[in-house]
C-alpha atoms as a PDB file:
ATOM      1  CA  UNK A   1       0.000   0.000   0.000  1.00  0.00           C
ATOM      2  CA  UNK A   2       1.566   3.594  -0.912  1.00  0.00           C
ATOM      3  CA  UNK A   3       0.499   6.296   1.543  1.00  0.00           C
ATOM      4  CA  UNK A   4       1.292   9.920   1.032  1.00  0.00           C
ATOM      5  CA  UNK A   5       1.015  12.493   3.292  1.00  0.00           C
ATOM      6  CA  UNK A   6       1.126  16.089   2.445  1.00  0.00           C
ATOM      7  CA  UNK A   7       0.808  19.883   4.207  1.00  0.00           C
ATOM      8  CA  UNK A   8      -0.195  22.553   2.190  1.00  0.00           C
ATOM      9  CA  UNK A   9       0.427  25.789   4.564  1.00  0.00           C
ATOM     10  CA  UNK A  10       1.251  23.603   7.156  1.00  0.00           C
ATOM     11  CA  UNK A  11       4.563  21.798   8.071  1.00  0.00           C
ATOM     12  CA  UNK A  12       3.584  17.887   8.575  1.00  0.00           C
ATOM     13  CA  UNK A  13       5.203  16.821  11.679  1.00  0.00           C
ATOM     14  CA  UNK A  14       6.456  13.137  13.153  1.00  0.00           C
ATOM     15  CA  UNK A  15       3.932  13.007  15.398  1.00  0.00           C
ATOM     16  CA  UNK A  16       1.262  14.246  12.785  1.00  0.00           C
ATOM     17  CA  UNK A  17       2.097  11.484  10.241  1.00  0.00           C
ATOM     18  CA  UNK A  18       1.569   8.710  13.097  1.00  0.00           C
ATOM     19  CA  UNK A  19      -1.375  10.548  13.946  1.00  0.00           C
ATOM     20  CA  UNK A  20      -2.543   9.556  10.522  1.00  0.00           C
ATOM     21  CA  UNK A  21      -1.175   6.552  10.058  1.00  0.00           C
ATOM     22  CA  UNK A  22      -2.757   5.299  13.322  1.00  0.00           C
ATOM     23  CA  UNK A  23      -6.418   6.591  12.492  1.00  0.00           C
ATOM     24  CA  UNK A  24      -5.746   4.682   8.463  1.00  0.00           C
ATOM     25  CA  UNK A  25      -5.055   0.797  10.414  1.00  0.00           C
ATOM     26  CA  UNK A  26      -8.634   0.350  11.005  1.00  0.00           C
ATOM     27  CA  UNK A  27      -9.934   1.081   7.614  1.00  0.00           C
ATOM     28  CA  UNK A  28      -7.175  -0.969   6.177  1.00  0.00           C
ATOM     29  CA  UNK A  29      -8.142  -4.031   8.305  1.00  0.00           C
ATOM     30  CA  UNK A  30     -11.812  -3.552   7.122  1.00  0.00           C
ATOM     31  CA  UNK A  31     -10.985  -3.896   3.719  1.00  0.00           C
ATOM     32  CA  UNK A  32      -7.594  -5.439   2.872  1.00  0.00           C
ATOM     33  CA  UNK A  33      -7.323  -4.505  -0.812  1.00  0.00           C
ATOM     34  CA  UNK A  34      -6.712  -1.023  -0.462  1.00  0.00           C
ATOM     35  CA  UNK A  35      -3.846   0.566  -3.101  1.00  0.00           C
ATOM     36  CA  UNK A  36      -3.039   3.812  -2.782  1.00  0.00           C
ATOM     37  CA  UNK A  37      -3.832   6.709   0.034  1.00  0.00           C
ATOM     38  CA  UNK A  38      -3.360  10.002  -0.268  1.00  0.00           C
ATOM     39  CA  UNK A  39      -3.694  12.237   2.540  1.00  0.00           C
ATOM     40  CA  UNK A  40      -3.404  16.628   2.595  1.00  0.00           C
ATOM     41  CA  UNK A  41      -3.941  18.510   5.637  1.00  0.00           C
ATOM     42  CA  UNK A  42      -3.801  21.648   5.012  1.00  0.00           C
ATOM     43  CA  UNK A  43      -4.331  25.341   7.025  1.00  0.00           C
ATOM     44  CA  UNK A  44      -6.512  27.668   5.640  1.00  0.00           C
ATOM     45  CA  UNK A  45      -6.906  31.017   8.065  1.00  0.00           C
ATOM     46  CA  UNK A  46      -8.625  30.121  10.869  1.00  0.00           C
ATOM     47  CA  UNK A  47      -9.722  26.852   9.433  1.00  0.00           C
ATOM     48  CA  UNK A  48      -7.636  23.183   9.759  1.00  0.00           C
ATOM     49  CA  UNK A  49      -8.798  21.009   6.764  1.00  0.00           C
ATOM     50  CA  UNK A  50      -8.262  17.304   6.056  1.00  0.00           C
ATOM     51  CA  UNK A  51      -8.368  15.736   3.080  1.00  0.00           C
ATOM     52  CA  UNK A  52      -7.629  11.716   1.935  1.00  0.00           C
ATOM     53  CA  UNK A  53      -8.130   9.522  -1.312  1.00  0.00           C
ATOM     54  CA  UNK A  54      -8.093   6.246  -1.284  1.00  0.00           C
ATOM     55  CA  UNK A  55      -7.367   4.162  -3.829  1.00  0.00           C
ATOM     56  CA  UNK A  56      -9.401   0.655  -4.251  1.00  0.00           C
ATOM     57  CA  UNK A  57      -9.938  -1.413  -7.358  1.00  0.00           C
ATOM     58  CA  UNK A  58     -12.480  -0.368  -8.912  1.00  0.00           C
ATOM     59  CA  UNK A  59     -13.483   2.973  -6.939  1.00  0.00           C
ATOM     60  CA  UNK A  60     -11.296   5.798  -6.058  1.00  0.00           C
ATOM     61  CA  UNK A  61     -12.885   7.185  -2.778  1.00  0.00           C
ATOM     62  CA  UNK A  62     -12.559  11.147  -1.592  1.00  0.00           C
ATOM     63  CA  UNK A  63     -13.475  12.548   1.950  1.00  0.00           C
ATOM     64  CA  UNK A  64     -13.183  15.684   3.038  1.00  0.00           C
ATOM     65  CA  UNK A  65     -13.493  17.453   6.439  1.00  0.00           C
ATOM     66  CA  UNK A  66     -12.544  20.740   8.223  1.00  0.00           C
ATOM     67  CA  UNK A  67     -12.506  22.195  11.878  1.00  0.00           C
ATOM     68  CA  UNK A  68     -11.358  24.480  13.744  1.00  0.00           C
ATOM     69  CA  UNK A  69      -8.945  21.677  15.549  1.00  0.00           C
ATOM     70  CA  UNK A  70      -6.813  19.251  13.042  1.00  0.00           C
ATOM     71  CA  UNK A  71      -6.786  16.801  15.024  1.00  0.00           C
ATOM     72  CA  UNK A  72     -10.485  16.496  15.410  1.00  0.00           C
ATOM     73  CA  UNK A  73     -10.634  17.285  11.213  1.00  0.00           C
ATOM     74  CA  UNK A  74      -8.847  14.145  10.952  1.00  0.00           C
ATOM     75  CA  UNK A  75     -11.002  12.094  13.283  1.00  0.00           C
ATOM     76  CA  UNK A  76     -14.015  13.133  11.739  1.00  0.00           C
ATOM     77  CA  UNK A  77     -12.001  12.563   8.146  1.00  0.00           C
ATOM     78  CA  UNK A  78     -11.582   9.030   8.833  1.00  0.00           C
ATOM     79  CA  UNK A  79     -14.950   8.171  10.782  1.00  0.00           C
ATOM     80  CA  UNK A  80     -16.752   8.881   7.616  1.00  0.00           C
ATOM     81  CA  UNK A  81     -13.748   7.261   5.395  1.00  0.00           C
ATOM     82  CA  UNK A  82     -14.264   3.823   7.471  1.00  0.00           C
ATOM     83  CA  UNK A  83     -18.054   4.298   6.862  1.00  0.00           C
ATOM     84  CA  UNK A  84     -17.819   4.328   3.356  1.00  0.00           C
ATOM     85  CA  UNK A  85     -15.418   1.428   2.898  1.00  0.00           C
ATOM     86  CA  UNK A  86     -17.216  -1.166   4.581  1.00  0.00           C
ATOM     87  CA  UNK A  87     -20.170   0.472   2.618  1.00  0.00           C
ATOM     88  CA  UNK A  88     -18.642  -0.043  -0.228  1.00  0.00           C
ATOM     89  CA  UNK A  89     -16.879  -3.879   0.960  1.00  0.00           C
ATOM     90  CA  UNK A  90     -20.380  -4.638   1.618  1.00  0.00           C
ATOM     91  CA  UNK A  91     -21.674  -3.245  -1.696  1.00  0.00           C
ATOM     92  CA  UNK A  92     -19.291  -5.822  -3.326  1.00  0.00           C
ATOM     93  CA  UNK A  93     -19.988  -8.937  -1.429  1.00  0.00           C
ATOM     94  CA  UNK A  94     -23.558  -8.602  -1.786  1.00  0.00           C
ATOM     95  CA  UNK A  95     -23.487  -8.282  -5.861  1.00  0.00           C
ATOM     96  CA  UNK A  96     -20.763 -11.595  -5.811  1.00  0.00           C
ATOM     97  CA  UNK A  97     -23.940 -13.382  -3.917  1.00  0.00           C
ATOM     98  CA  UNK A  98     -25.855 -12.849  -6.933  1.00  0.00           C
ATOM     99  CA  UNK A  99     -29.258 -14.903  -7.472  1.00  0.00           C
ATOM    100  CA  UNK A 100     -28.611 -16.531  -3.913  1.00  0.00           C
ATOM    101  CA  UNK A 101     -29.433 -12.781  -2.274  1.00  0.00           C
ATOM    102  CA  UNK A 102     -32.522 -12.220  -3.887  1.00  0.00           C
ATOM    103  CA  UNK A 103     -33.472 -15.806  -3.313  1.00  0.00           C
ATOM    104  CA  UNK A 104     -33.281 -15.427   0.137  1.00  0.00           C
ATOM    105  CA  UNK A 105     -35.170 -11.935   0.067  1.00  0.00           C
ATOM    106  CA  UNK A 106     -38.076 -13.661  -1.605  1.00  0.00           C
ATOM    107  CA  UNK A 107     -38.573 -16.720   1.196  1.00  0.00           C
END
């Protein structure tokens, strides 16, 4: 898995990138086949913004999120990343069912 982490206006720190790289390990667990992540943080006046792309076959997925507190931005960032990739995990296991889904829907 790449992951990049960039700072626009903002210097990205050691601590920062662990920061990160901490909140990413559950969304990686929940789906395993992830290829590329992006991530820019980046300061804007009085406003900390977070930004990530993740790469998946198939699906590129973008989340956004801003606060007054980065750290919170991020937290935020990557509660709604995790929703959408075991939306999306879930999305895919349910069309590989095929006929034996709607099969069960009907009983």
């Amino acid at each position: 898995m790449n992951l990049q982490i960039s700072g626009h206006h903002i210097e990205v720190t050691p601590a920062l990138r662990e920061y990160v790289e901490n909140k990413l390990d559950p969304v990686v667990r929940h789906f395993d086949k992830v290829t590329g992540v992006n991530v820019v943080l980046s300061v804007e006046k009085l406003k900390q913004k977070s930004e990530v792309t993740v790469h998946v076959p198939g699906k590129d997925m973008h989340v956004e999120e801003a606060g007054e507190d980065l750290y919170a931005a991020i937290d935020a960032m990557f509660d709604k990343l995790d929703r959408q990739v075991l939306k999306y995990k879930q999305k895919l296991q349910d069309h590989h069912r095929g006929d034996k889904a709607a099969l069960q829907v009907t009983e």
